[in-house]
N, C-alpha and C. Protein backbone atom coordinates (compact mmCIF):
# COMPACT_ATOMS: atom_id res chain seq x y z
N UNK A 1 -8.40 -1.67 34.46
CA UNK A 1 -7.55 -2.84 34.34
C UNK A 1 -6.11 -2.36 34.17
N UNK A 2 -4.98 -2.77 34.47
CA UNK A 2 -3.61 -2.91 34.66
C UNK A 2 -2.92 -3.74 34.07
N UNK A 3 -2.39 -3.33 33.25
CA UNK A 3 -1.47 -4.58 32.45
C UNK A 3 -0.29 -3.66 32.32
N UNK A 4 1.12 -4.71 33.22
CA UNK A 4 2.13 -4.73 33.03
C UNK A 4 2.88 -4.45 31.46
N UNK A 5 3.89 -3.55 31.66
CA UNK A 5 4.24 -3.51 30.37
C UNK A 5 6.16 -4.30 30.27
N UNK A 6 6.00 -4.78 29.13
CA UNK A 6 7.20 -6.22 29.54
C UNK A 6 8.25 -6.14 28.54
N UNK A 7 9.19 -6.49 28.39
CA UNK A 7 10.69 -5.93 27.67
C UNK A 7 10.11 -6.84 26.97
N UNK A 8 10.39 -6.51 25.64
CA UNK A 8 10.31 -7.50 24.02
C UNK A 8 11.98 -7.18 23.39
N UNK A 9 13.03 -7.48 23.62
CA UNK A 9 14.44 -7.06 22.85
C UNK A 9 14.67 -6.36 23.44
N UNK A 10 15.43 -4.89 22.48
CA UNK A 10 15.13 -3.72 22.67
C UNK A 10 13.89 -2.45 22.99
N UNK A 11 12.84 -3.15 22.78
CA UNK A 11 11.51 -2.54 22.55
C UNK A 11 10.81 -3.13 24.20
N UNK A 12 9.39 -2.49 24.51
CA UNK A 12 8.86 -2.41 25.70
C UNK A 12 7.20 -3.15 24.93
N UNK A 13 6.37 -3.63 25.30
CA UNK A 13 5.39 -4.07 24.67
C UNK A 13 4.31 -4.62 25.89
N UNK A 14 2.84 -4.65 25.77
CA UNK A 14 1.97 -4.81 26.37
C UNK A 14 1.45 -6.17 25.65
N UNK A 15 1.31 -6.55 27.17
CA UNK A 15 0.05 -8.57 26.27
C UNK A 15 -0.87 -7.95 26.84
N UNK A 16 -1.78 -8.29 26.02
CA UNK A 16 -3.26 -8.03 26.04
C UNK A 16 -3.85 -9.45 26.27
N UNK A 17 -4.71 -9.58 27.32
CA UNK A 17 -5.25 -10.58 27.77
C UNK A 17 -6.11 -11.07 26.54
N UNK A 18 -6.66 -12.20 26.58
CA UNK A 18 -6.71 -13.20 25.43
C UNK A 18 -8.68 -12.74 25.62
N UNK A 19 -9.27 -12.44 26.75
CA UNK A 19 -10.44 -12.04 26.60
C UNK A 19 -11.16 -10.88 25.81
N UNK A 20 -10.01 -9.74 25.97
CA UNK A 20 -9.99 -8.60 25.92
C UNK A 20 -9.64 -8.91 23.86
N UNK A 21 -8.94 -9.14 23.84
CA UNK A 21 -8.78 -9.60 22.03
C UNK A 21 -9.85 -10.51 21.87
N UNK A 22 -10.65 -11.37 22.34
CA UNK A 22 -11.65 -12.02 21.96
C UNK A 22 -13.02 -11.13 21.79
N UNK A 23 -13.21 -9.97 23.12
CA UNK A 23 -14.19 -9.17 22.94
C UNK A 23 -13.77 -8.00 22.03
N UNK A 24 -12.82 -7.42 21.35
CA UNK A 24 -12.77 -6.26 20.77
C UNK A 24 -11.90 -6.60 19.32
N UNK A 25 -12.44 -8.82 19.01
CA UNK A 25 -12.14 -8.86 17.69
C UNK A 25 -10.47 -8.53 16.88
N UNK A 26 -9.56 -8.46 18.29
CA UNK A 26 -8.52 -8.21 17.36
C UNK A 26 -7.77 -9.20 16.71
N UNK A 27 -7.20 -9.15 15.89
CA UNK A 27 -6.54 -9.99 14.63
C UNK A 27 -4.97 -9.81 14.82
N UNK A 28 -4.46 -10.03 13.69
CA UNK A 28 -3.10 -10.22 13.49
C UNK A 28 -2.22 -8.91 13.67
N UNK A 29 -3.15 -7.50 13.58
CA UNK A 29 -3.05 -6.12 13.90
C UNK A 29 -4.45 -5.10 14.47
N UNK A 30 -3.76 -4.33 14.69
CA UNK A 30 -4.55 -3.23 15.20
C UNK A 30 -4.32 -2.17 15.21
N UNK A 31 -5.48 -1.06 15.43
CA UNK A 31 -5.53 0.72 14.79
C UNK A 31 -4.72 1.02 16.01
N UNK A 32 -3.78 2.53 16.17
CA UNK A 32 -3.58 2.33 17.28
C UNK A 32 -3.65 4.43 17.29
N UNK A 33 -4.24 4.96 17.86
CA UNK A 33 -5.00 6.06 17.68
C UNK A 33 -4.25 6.84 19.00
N UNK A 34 -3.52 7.86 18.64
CA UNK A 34 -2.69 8.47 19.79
C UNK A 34 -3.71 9.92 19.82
N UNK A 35 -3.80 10.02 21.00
CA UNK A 35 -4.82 11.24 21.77
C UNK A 35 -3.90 12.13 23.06
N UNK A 36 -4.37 12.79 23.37
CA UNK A 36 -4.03 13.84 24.08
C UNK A 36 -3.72 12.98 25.81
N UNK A 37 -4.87 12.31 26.58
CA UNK A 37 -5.03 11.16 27.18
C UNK A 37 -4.32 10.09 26.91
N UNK A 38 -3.81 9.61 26.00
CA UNK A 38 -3.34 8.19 25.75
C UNK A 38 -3.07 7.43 24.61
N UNK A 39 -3.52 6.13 24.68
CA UNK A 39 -3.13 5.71 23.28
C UNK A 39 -4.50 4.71 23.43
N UNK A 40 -4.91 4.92 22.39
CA UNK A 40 -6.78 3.89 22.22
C UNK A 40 -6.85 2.83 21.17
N UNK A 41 -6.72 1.63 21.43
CA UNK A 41 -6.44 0.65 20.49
C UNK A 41 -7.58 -0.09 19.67
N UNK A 42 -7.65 -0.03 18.49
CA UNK A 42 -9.13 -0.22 17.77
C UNK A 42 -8.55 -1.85 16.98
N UNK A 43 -9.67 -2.33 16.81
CA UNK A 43 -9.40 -3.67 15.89
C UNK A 43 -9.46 -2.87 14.28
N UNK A 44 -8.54 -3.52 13.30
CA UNK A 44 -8.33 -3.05 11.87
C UNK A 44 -9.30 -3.99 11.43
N UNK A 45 -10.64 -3.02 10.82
CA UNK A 45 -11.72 -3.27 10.28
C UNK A 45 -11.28 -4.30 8.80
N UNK A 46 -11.84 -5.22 8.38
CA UNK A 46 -11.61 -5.59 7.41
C UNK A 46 -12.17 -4.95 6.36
N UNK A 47 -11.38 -5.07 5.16
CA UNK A 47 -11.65 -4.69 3.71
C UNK A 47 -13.09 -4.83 3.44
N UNK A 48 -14.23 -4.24 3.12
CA UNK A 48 -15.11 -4.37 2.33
C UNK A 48 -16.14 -5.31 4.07
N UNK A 49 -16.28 -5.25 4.96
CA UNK A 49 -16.96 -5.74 6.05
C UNK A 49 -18.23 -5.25 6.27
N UNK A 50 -18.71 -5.69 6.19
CA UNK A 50 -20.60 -5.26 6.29
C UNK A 50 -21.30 -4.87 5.09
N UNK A 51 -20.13 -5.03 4.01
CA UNK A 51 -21.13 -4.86 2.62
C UNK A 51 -22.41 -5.93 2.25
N UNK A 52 -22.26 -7.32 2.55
CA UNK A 52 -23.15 -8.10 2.09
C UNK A 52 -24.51 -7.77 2.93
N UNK A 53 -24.47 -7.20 4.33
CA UNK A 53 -25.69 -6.98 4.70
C UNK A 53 -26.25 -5.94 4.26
N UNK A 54 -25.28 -4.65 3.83
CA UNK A 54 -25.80 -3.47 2.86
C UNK A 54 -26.22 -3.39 2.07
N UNK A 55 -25.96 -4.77 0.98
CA UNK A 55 -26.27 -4.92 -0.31
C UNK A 55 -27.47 -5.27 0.03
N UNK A 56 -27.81 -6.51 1.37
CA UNK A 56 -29.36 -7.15 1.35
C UNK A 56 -30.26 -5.94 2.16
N UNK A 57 -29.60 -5.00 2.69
CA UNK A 57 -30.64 -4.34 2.79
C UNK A 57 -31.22 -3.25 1.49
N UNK A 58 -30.19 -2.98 0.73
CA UNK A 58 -30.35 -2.15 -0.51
C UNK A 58 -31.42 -3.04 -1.02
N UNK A 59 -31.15 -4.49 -1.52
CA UNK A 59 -32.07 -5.23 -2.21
C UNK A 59 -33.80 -4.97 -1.79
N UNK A 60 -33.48 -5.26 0.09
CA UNK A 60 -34.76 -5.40 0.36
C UNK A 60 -35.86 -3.94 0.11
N UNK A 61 -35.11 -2.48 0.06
CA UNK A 61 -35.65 -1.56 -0.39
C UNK A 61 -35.74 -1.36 -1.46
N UNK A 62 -35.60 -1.92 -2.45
CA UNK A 62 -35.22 -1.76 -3.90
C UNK A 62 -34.27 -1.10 -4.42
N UNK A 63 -33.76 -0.93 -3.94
CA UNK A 63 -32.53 0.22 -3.74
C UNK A 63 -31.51 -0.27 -4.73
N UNK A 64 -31.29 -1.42 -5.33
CA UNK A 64 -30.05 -2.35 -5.86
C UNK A 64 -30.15 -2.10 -7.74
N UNK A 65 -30.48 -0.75 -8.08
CA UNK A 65 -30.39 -0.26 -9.14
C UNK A 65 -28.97 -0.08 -9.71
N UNK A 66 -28.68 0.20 -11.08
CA UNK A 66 -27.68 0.05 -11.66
C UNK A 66 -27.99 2.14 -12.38
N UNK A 67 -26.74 2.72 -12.02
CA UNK A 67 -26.52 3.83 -12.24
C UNK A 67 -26.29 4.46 -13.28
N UNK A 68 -25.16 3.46 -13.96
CA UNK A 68 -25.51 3.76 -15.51
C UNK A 68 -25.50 2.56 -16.58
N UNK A 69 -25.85 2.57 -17.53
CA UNK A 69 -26.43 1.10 -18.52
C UNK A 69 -25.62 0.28 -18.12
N UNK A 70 -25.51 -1.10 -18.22
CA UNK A 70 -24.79 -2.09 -18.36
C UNK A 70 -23.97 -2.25 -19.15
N UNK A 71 -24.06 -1.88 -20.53
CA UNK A 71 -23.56 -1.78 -21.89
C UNK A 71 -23.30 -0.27 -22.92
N UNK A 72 -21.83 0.36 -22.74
CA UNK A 72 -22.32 1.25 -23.29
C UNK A 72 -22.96 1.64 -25.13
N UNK A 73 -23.23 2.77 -25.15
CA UNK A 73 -23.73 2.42 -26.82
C UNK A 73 -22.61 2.08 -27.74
N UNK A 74 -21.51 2.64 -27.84
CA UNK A 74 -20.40 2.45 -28.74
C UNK A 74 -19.32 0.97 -28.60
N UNK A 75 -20.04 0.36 -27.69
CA UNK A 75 -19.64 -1.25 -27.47
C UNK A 75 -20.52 -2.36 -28.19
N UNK A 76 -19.51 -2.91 -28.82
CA UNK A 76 -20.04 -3.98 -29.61
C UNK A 76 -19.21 -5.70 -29.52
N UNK A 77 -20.71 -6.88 -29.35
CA UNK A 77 -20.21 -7.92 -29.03
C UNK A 77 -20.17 -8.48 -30.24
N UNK A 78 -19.04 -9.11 -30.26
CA UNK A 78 -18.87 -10.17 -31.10
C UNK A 78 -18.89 -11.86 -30.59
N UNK A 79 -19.62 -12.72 -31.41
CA UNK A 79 -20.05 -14.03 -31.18
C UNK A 79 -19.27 -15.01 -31.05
């Protein structure tokens, strides 16, 4: 694919067809990964993304243990 690259101001900038951001999820930004070949443009993963299915799969193995007590010994509640 070929996409024209188009004066923005001073600066030079590429539109990315509206399919191409629909299939590769991009947002308000993006990774932009300079290589030897080129420049490879990644969607910026969100914060914390695929944890809730990690957690349900931890759950479903039992896996969703707690590492160390909840409470340590030298903590004390008051009522």
């Amino acid at each position: 694919m070929k996409i024209p690259i188009i004066k923005i101001g001073n600066s030079k900038g590429l539109r990315i067809p509206k399919m191409l951001i629909d299939r590769y999820a991009f947002e308000e930004e993006v990774e932009v990964e300079l290589t030897d070949e080129g420049l490879v443009v990644h969607p910026v993963k969100k914060v914390r993304q695929g944890w809730g299915d990690a957690f349900a799969k931890m759950h479903k193995n039992e896996d969703d243990v707690l590492l160390m007590d909840d409470i340590f010994s030298d903590e004390e509640w008051d009522d």
